[in-house]
Protein backbone atom coordinates (compact mmCIF):
# COMPACT_ATOMS: atom_id res chain seq x y z
CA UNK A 1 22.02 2.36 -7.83
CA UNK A 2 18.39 3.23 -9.92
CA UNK A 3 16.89 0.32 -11.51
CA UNK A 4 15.07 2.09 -13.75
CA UNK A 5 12.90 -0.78 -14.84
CA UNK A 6 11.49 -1.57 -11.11
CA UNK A 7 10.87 2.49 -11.06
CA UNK A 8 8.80 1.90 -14.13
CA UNK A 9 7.03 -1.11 -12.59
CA UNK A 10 6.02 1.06 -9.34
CA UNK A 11 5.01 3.99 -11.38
CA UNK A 12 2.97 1.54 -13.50
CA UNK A 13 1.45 -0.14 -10.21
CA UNK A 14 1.00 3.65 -8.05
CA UNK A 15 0.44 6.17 -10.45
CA UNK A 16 -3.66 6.06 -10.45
CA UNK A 17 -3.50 6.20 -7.03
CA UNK A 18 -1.57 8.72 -6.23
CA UNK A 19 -2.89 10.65 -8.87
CA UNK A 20 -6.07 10.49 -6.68
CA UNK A 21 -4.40 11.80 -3.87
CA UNK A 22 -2.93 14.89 -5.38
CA UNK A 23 -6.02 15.62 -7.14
CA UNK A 24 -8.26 15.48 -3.85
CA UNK A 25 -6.23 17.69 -2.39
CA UNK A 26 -5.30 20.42 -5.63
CA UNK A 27 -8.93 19.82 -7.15
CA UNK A 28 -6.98 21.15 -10.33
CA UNK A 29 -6.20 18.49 -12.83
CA UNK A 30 -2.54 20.19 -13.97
CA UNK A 31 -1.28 20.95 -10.49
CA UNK A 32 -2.42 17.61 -9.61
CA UNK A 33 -0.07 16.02 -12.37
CA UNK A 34 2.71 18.64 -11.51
CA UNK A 35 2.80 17.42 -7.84
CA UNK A 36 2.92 13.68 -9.09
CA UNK A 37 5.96 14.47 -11.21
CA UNK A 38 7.39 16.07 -8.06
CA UNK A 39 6.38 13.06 -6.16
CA UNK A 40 8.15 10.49 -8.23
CA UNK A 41 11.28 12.87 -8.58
CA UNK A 42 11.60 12.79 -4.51
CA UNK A 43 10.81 8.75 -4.71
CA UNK A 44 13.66 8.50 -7.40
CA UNK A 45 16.00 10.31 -5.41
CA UNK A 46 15.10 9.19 -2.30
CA UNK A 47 14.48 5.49 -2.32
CA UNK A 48 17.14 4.12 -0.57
CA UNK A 49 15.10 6.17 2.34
CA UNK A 50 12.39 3.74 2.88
CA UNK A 51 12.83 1.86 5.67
CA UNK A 52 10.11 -1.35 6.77
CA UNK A 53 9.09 -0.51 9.59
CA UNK A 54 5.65 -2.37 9.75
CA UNK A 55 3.95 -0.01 7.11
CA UNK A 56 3.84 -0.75 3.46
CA UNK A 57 5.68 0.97 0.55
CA UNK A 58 2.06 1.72 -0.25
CA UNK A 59 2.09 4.37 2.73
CA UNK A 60 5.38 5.75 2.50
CA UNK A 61 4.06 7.11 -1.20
CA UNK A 62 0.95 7.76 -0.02
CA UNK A 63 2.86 9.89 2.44
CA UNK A 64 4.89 11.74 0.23
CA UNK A 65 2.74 12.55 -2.47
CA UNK A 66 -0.33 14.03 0.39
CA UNK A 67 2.75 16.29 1.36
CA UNK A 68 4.08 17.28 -1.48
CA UNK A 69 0.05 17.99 -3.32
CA UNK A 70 -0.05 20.34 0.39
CA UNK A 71 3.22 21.82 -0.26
CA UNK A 72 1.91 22.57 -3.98
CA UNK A 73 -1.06 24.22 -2.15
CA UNK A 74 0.64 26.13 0.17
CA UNK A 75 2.55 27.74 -2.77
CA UNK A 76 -0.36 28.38 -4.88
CA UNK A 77 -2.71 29.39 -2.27
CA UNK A 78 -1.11 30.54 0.41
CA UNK A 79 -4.40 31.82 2.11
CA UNK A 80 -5.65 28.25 1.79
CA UNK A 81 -7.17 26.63 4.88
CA UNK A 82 -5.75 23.75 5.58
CA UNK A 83 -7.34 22.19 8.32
CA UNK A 84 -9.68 20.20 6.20
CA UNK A 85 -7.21 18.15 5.13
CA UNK A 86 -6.10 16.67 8.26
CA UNK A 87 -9.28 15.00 8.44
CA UNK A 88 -9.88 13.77 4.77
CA UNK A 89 -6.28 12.59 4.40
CA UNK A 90 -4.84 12.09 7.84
CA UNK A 91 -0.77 11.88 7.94
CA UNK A 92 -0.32 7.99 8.15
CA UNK A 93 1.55 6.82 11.05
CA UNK A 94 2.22 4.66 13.99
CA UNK A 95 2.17 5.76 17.58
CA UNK A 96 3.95 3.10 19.67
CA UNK A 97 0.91 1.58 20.99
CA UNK A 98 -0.01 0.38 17.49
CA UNK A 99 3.51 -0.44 16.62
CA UNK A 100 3.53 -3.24 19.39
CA UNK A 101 -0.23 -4.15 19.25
CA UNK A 102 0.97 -4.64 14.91
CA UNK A 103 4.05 -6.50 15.85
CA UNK A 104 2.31 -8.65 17.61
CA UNK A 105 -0.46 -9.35 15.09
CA UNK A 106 2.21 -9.71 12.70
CA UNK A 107 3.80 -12.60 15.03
CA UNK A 108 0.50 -14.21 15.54
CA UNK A 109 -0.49 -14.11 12.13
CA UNK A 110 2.25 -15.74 11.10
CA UNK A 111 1.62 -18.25 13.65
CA UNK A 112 -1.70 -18.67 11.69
CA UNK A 113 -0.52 -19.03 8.70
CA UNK A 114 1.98 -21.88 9.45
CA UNK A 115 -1.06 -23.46 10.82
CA UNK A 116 -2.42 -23.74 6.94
CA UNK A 117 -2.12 -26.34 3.98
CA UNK A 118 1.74 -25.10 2.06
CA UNK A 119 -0.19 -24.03 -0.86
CA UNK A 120 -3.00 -22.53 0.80
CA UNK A 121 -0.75 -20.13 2.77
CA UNK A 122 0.85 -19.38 -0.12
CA UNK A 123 -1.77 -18.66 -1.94
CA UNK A 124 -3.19 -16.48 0.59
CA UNK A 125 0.12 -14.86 0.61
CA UNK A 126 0.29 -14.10 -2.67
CA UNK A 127 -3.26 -12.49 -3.23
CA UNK A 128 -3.51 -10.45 0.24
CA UNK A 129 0.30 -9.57 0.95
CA UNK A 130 1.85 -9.70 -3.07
CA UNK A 131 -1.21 -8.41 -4.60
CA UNK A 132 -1.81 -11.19 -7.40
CA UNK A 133 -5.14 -11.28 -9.37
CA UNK A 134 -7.11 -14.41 -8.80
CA UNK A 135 -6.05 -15.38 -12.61
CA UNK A 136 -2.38 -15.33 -11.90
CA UNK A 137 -2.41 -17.37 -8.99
CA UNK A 138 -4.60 -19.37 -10.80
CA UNK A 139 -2.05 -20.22 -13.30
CA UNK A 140 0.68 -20.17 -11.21
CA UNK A 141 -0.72 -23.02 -9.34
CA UNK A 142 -2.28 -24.71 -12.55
CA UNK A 143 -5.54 -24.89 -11.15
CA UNK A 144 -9.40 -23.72 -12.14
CA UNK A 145 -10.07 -19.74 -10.66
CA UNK A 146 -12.97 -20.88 -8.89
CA UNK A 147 -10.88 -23.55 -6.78
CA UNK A 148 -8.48 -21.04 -6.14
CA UNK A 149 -10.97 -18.72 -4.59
CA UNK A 150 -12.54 -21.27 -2.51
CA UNK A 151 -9.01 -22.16 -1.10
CA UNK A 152 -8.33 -18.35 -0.32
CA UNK A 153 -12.13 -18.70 1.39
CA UNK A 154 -11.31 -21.27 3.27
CA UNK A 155 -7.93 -20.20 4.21
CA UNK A 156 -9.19 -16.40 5.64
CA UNK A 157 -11.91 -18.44 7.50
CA UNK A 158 -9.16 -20.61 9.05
CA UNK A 159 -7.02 -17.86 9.45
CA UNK A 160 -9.85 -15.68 11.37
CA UNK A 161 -10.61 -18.48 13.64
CA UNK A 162 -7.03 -18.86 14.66
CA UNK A 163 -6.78 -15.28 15.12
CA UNK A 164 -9.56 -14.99 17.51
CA UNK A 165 -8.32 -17.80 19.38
């Protein structure tokens, strides 16, 4: 069902940007809020939607909240022109092309990353793919923040070279 406390959590983690979003777009502060509301309302009701599909839940919101500040405008402006938009905040998406040329960075990256040290792939993992501070995987690993940098350092250098390869 709604776990009400992970909803919380993503609003927590989202909210600032997406706020951006609908206020770029609505340039008003209150229909900017209004469309955010609207946007978690369709993300509450519609979660079991999201599907991975190579892009991150990061998109997908992104996604819904450009249409539904453009909706908002549409209704509130109908004379708008709304051309402008396309450029400024293009509708994310995949064509084919860059589903396969992704897949297969995906699989090679991977690759990489099993070429690594355990916990420098995991710490890599943590900061670029689970969005972790520097401090927390610092403690997590029970180590000084500056080592922990210098291990993520190293590890994008490594995985860069191996990439290029």
């Amino acid at each position: 069902m709604h776990d009400r406390a992970a909803f919380s959590e993503l609003y927590d983690a989202t909210s600032a940007k997406l706020f951006g979003v609908c206020l770029r777009i609505l340039k008003e502060r209150s229909l900017a809020e209004d469309a955010m509301q609207d946007t978690f309302v369709k993300v509450w009701k519609n979660a079991d939607r999201y599907q991975v599909n190579g892009l991150s839940p990061m998109t997908w919101l992104i996604t819904i909240a450009r249409n539904t500040a453009i909706d908002r405008l549409r209704r509130t402006k109908p004379d708008a022109d709304l051309s402008d938009y396309a450029e400024v905040l293009p509708a994310p998406g995949v064509t084919p092309e860059g589903a396969a040329i992704a897949a297969s960075d995906a699989k090679r990256l991977n690759g990489c990353l099993g070429e690594l040290e355990e916990q420098r792939a995991e710490a890599v993992k943590a900061v670029y793919l689970n969005g972790w501070s520097y401090a927390e995987l610092a403690s997590s690993f029970d180590m000084p923040v500056n080592t922990v940098r210098t291990w993520l350092r190293r590890g994008l250098i490594s995985l860069r070279e191996c990439m290029s390869r």
